[in-house]
Protein backbone atom coordinates (compact mmCIF):
# COMPACT_ATOMS: atom_id res chain seq x y z
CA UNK A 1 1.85 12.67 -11.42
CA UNK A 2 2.04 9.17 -12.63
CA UNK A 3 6.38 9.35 -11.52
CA UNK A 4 5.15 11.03 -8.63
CA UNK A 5 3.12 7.86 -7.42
CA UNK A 6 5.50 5.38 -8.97
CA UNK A 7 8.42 7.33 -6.34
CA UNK A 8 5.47 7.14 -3.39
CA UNK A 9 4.51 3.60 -3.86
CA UNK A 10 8.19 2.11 -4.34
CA UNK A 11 8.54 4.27 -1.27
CA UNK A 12 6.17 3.72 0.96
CA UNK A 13 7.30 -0.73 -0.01
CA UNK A 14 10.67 -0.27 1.44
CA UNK A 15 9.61 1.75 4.15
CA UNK A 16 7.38 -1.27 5.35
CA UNK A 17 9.95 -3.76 4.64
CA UNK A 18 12.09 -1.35 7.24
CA UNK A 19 9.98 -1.52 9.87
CA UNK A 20 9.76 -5.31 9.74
CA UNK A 21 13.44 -5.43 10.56
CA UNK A 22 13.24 -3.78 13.49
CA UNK A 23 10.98 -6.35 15.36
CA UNK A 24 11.86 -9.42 16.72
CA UNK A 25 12.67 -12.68 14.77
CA UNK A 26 9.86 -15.21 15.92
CA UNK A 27 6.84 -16.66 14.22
CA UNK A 28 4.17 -14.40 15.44
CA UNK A 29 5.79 -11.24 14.24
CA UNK A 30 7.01 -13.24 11.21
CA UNK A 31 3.60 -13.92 9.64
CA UNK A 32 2.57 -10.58 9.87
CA UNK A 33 5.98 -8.90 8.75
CA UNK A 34 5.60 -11.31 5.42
CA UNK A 35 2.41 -10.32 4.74
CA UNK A 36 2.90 -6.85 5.31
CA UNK A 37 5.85 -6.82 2.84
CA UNK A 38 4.28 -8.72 0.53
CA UNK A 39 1.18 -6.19 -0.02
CA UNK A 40 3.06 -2.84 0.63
CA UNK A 41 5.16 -3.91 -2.27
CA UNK A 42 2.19 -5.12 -4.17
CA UNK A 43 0.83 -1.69 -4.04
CA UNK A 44 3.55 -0.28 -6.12
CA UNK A 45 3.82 -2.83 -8.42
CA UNK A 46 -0.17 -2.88 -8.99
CA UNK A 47 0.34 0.74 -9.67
CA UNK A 48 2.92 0.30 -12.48
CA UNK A 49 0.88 -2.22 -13.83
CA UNK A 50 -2.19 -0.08 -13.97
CA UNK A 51 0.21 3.35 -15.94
CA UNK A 52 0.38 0.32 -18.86
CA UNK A 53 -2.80 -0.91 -19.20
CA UNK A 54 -4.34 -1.48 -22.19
CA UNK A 55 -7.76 0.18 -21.98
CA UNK A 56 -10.04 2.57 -19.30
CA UNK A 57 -11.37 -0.65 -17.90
CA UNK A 58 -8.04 -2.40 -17.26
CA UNK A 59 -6.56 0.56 -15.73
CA UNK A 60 -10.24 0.53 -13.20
CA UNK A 61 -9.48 -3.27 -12.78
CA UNK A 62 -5.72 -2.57 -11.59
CA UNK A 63 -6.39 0.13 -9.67
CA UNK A 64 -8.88 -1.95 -7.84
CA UNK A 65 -6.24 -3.83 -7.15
CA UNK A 66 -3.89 -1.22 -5.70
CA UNK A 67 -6.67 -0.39 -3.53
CA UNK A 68 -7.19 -3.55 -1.82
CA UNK A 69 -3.73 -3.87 -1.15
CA UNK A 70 -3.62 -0.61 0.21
CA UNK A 71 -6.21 -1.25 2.84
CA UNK A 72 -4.82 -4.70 3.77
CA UNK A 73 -0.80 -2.56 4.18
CA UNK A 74 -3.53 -0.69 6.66
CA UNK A 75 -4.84 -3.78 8.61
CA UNK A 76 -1.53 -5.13 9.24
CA UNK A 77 0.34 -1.89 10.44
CA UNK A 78 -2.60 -1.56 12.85
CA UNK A 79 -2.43 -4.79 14.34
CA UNK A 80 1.70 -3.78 14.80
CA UNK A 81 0.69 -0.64 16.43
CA UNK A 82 -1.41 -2.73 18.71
CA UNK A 83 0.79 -5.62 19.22
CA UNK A 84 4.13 -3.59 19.64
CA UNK A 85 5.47 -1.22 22.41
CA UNK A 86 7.81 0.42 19.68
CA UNK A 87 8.21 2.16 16.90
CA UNK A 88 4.85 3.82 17.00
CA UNK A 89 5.68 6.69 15.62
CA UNK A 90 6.91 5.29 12.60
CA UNK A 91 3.75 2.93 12.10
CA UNK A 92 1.62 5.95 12.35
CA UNK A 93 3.54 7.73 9.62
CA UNK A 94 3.03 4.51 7.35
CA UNK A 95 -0.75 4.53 8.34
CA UNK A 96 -0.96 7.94 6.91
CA UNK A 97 1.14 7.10 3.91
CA UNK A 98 -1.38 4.52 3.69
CA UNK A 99 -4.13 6.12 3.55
CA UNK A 100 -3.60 8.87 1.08
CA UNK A 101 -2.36 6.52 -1.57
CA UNK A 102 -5.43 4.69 -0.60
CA UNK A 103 -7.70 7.91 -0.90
CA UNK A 104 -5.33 8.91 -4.12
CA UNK A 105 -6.36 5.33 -5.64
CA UNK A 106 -10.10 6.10 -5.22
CA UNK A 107 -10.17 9.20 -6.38
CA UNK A 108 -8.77 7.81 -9.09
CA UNK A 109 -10.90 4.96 -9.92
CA UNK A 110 -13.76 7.73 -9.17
CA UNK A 111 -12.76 10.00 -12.03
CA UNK A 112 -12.36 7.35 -14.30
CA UNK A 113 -15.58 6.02 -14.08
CA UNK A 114 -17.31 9.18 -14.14
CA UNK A 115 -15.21 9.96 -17.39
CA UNK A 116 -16.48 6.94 -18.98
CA UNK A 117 -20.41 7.47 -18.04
């Protein structure tokens, strides 16, 4: 499972960083492209960080951390689906991806912390 989710995550980062070439070069789409690259691939690598952590509480911590960024990948690709007239259909596949990692992650964290009650 843990491959599975390091393939998804690495995924789902360069799949972002796609659709941020495809709009247009200017400073408005700019800012949000950055950040949008910046915390899809922050998922992934928040993920790999959590498979080597060092206790049940650091691996809660880091996937904490996937979380957020998961839900922040979410913000921005709705604000592109609202601010674009293309590639909607791609964004809404994202969202999705999105979304289960982001319900993956809590079930996660979930099951952890019930195992350590």
């Amino acid at each position: 499972m843990k491959e599975v989710l390091k393939n998804r995550t690495k995924r789902f980062a360069i799949d972002c960083w796609q659709l941020c070439g495809k709009f247009p070069v200017t400073r408005e789409y700019d800012a949000f492209c950055r950040q949008l690259i910046r915390c899809s691939s922050s998922v992934g690598a928040n993920y790999r960080a959590a498979c080597r952590a060092k206790s049940d509480a650091d691996f809660i911590h880091k996937l904490k951390i996937v979380e957020e960024e998961a839900d922040e990948c979410m913000y921005f690709l709705e604000i592109f689906f609202e601010i674009s007239q293309k590639e909607h259909q791609e964004i809404k596949r994202l969202l999705a991806e999105a979304n289960e990692l982001l319900s993956i992650v809590v079930a996660s964290i979930k099951t952890m912390r019930n195992r350590k009650s």
